[in-house]
C-alpha atoms as a PDB file:
ATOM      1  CA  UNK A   1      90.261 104.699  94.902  1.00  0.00           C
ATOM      2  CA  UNK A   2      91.067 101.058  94.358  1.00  0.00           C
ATOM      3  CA  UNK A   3      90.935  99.511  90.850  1.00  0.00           C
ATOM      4  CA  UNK A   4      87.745  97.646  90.511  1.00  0.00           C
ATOM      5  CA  UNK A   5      88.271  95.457  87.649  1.00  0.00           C
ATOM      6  CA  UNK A   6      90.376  94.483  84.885  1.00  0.00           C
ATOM      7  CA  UNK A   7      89.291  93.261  81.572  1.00  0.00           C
ATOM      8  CA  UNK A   8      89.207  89.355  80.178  1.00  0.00           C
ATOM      9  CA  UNK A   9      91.574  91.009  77.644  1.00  0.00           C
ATOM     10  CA  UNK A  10      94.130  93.731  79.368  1.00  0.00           C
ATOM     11  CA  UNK A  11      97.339  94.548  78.297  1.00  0.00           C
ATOM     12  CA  UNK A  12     100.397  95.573  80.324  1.00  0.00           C
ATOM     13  CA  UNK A  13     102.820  98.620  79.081  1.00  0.00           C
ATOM     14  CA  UNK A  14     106.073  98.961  80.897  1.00  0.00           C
ATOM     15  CA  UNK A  15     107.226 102.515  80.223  1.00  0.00           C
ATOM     16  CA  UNK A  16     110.437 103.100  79.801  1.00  0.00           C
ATOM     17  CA  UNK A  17     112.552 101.279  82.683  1.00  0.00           C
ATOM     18  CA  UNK A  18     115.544 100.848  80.704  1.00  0.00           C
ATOM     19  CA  UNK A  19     119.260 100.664  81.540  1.00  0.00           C
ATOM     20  CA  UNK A  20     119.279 104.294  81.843  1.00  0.00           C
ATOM     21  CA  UNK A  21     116.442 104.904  84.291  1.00  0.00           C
ATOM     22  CA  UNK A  22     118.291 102.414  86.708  1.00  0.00           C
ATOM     23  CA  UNK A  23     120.662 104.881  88.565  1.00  0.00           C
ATOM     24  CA  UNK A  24     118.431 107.798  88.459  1.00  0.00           C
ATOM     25  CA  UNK A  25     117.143 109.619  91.747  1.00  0.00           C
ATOM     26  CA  UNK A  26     113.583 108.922  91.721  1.00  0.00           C
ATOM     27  CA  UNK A  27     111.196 109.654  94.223  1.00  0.00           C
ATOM     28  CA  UNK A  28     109.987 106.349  95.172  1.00  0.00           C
ATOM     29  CA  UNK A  29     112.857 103.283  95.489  1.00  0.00           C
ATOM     30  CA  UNK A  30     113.302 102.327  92.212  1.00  0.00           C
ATOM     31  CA  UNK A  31     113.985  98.574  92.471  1.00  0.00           C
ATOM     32  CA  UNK A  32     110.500  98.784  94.338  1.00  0.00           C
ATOM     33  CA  UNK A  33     108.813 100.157  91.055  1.00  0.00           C
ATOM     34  CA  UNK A  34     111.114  97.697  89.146  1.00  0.00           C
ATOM     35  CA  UNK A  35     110.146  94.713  91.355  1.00  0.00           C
ATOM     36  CA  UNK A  36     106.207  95.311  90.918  1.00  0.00           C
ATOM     37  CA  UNK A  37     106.528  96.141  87.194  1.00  0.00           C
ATOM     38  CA  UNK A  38     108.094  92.485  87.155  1.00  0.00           C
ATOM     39  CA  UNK A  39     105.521  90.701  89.086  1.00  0.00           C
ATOM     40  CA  UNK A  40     103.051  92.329  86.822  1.00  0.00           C
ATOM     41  CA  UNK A  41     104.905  91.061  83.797  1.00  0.00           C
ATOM     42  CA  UNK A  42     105.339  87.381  85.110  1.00  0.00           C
ATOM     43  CA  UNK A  43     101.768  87.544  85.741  1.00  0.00           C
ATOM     44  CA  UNK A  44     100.083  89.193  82.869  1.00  0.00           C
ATOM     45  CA  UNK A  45     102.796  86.369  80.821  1.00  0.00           C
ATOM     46  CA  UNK A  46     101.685  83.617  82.472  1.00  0.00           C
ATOM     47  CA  UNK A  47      97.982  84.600  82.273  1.00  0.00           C
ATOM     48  CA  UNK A  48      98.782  84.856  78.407  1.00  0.00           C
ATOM     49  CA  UNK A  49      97.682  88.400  78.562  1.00  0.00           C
ATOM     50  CA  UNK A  50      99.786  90.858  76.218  1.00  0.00           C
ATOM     51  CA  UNK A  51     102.866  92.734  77.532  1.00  0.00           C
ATOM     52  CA  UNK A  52     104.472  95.831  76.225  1.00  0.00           C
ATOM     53  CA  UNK A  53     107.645  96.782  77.048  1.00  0.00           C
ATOM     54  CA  UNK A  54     108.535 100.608  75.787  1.00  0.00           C
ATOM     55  CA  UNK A  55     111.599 102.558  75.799  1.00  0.00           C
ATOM     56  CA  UNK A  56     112.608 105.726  74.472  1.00  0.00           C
ATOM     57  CA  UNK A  57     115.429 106.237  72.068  1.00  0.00           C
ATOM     58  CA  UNK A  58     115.026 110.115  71.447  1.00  0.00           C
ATOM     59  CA  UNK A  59     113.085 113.160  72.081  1.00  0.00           C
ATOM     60  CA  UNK A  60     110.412 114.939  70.255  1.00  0.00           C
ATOM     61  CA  UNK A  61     111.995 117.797  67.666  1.00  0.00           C
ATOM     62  CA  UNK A  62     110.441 120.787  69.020  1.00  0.00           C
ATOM     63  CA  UNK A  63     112.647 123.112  71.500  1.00  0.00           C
ATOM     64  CA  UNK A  64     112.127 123.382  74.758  1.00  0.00           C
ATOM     65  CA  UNK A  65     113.604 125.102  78.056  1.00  0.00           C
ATOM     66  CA  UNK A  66     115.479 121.839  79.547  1.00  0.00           C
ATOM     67  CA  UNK A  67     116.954 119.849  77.037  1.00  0.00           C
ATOM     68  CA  UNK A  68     116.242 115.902  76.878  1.00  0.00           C
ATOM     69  CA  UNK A  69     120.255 115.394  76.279  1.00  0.00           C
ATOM     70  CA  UNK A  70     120.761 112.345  74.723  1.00  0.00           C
ATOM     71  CA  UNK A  71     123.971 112.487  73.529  1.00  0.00           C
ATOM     72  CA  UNK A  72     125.231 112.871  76.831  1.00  0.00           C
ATOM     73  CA  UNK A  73     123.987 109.277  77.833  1.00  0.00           C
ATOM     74  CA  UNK A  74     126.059 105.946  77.870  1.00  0.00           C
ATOM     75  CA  UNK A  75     126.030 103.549  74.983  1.00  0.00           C
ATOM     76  CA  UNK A  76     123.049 100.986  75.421  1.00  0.00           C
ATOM     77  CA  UNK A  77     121.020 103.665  77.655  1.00  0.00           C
ATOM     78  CA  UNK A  78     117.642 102.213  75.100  1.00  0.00           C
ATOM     79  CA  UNK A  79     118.189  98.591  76.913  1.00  0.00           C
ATOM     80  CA  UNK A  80     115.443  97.282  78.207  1.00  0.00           C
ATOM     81  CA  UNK A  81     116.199  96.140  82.186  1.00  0.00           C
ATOM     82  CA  UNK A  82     117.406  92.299  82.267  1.00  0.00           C
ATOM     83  CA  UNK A  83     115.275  91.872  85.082  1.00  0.00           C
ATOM     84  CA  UNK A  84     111.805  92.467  83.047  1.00  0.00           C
ATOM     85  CA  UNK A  85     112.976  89.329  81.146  1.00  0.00           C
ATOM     86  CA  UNK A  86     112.100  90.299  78.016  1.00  0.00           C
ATOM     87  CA  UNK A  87     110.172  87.129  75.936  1.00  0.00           C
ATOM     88  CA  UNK A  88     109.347  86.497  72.796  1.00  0.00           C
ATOM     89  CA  UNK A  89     105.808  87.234  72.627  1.00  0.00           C
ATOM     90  CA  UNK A  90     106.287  90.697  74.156  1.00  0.00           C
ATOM     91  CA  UNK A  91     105.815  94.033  71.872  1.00  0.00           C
ATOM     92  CA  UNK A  92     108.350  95.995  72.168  1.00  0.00           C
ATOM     93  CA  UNK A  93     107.602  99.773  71.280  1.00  0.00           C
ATOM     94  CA  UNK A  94     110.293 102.204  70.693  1.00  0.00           C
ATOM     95  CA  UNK A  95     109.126 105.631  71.246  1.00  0.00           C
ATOM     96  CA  UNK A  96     110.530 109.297  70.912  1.00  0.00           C
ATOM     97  CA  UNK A  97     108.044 111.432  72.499  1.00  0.00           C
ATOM     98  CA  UNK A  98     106.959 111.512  75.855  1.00  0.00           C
ATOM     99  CA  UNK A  99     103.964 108.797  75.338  1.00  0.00           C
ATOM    100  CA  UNK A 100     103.875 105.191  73.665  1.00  0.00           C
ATOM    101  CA  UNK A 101     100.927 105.550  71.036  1.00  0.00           C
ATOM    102  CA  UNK A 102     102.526 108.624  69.249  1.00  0.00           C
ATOM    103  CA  UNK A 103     104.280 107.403  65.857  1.00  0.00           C
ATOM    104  CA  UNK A 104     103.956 103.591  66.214  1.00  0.00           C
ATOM    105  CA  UNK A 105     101.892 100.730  65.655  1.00  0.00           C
ATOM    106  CA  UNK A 106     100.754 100.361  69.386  1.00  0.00           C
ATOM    107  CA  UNK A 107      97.400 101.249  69.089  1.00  0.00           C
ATOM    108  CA  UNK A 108      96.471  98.811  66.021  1.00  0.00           C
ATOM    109  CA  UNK A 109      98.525  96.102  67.738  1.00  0.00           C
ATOM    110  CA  UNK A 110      96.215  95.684  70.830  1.00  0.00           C
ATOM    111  CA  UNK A 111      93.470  96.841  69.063  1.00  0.00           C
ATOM    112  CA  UNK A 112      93.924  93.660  66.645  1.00  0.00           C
ATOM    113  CA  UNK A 113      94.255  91.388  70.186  1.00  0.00           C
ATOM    114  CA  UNK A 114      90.895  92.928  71.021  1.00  0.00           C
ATOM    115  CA  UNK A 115      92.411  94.501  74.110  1.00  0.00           C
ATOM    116  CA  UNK A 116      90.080  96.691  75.918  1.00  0.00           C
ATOM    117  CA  UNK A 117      92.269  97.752  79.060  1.00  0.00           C
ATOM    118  CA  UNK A 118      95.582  98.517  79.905  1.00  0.00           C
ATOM    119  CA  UNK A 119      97.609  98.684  82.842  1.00  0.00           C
ATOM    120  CA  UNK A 120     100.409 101.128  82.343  1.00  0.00           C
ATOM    121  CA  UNK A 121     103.374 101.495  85.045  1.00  0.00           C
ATOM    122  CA  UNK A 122     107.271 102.421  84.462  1.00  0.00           C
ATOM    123  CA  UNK A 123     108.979 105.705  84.730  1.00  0.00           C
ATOM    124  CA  UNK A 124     108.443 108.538  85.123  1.00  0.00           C
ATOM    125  CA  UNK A 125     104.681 108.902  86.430  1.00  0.00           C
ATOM    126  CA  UNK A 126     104.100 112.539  84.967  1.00  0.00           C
ATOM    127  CA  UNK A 127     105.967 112.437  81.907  1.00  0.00           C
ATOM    128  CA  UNK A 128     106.083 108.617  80.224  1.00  0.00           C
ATOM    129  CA  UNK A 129     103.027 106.917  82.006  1.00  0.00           C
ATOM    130  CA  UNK A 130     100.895 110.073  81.949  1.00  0.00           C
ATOM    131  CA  UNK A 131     101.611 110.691  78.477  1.00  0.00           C
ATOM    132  CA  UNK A 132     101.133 107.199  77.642  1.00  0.00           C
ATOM    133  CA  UNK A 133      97.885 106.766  79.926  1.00  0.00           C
ATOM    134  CA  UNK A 134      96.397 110.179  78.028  1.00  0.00           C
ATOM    135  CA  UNK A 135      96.577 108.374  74.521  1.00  0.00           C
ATOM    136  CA  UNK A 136      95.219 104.758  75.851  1.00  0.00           C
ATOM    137  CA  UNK A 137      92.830 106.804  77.372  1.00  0.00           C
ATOM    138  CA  UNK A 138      92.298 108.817  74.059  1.00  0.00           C
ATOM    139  CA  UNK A 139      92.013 105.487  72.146  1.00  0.00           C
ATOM    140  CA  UNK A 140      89.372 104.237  73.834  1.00  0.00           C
ATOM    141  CA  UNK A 141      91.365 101.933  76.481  1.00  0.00           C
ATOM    142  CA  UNK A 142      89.962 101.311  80.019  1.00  0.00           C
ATOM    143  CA  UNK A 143      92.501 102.447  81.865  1.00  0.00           C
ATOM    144  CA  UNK A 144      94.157 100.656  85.468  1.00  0.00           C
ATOM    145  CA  UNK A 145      97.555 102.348  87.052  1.00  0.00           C
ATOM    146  CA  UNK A 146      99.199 100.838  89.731  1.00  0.00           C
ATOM    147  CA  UNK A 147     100.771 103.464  91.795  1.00  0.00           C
ATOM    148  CA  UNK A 148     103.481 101.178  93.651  1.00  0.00           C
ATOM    149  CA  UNK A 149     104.393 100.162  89.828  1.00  0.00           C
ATOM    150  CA  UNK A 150     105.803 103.616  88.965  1.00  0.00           C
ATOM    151  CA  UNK A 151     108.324 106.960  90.194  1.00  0.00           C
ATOM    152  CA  UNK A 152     109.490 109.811  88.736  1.00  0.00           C
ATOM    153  CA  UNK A 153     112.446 112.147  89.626  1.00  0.00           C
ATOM    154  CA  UNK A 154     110.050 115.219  91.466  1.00  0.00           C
ATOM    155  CA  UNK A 155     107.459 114.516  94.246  1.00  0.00           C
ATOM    156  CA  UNK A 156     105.166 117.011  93.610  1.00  0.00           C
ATOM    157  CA  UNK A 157     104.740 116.089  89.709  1.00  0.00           C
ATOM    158  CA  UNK A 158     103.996 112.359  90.783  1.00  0.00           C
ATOM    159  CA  UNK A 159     101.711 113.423  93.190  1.00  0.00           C
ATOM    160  CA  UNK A 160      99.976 115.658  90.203  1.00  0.00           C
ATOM    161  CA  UNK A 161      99.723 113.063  88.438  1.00  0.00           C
ATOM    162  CA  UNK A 162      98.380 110.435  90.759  1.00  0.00           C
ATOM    163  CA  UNK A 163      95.839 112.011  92.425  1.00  0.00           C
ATOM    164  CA  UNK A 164      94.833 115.080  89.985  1.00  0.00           C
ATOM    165  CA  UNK A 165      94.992 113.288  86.680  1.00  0.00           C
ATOM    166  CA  UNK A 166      95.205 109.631  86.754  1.00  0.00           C
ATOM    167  CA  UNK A 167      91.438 110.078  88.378  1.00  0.00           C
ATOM    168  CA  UNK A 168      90.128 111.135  85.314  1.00  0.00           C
ATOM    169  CA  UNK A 169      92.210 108.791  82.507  1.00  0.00           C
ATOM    170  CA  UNK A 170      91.120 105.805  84.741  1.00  0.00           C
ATOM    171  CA  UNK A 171      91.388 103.788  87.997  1.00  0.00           C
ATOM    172  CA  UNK A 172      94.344 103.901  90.526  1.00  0.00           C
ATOM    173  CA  UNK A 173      95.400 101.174  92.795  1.00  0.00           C
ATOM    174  CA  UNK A 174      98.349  98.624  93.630  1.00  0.00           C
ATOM    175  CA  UNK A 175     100.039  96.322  92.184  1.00  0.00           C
ATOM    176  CA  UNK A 176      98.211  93.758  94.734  1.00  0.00           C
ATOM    177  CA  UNK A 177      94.959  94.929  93.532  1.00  0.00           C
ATOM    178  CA  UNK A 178      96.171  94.169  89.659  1.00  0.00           C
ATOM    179  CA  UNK A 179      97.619  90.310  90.232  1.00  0.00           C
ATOM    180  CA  UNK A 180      94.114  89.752  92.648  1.00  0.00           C
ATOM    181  CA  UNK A 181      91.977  90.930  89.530  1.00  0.00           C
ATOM    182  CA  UNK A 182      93.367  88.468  86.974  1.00  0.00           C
ATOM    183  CA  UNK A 183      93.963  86.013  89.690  1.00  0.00           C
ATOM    184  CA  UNK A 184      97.749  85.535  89.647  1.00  0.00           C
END
């Protein structure tokens, strides 16, 4: 189904593409998904519409059968990517669960813009978009995901996720459909 609309005041979150998603082996080409989450952000920018950029530092505290590991990753894995050139006026959310609204100021922040949409891409599409798409969705966000915007590292959980729950947190589309809606 093609995303029909997007708000006079919609917010972009970029989940979690970060210096450490960069070299791993996701399903879709990642500098694809990196490329559209860009054009998204230099259009949502120069639309002066609010962009979040979101990375995770840490894992929830709970135990669990795979491990999140990291202490095994490099310094500077939390690094946003250079090439979402980071400005200013972005919020930057730090998270340590699986979805952005949990344990920060997200939800007051675009609340206070008056934002009554989002558009939420990044990595990866079952774990840090869904989760983060669940609590917009929770929050009372309209809710726009652009498939061509986001991977993760196992088909069949992407596919989950895009055609069995993203249907019922909001609208799928492309990133085309997005920058026609706001006119970029």
């Amino acid at each position: 189904m093609p995303i029909t609309t997007i708000d006079p005041n919609t917010a972009l979150i970029v989940v979690d593409l970060q210096s450490a998603a960069a070299h791993m082996p996701t399903v879709h080409p990642f500098d694809a998904v990196l490329a559209n989450a860009v054009r998204l952000a230099d259009a949502f920018r120069a639309k002066q519409l609010p962009v979040v950029l979101v990375n995770v530092a840490g894992g929830a505290p709970g135990r669990t059968e795979h491990d999140f590991g990291a202490s095994d990753l490099p310094t500077g894995w939390t690094d946003l990517l250079p090439e979402l050139d980071q400005q200013p006026g972005d919020k930057t959310v730090t998270k340590y669960t699986w979805g952005a609204f949990h344990n920060t100021d997200l939800a007051e922040h675009l609340q206070k813009l008056g934002v009554t949409q989002v558009v939420v891409c990044g990595l990866s599409t079952a774990i840090g978009v869904e989760s983060t798409a669940r609590q917009a969705h929770e929050h009372g966000f309209h809710v726009a995901l652009p498939l061509d915007a986001m991977t993760d590292l196992d088909a069949a959980t992407h596919e989950n996720s895009a055609t069995l729950i993203f249907p019922r947190l909001g609208e799928t589309g492309t990133t085309a459909e997005v920058l026609a809606h706001i006119g970029a």
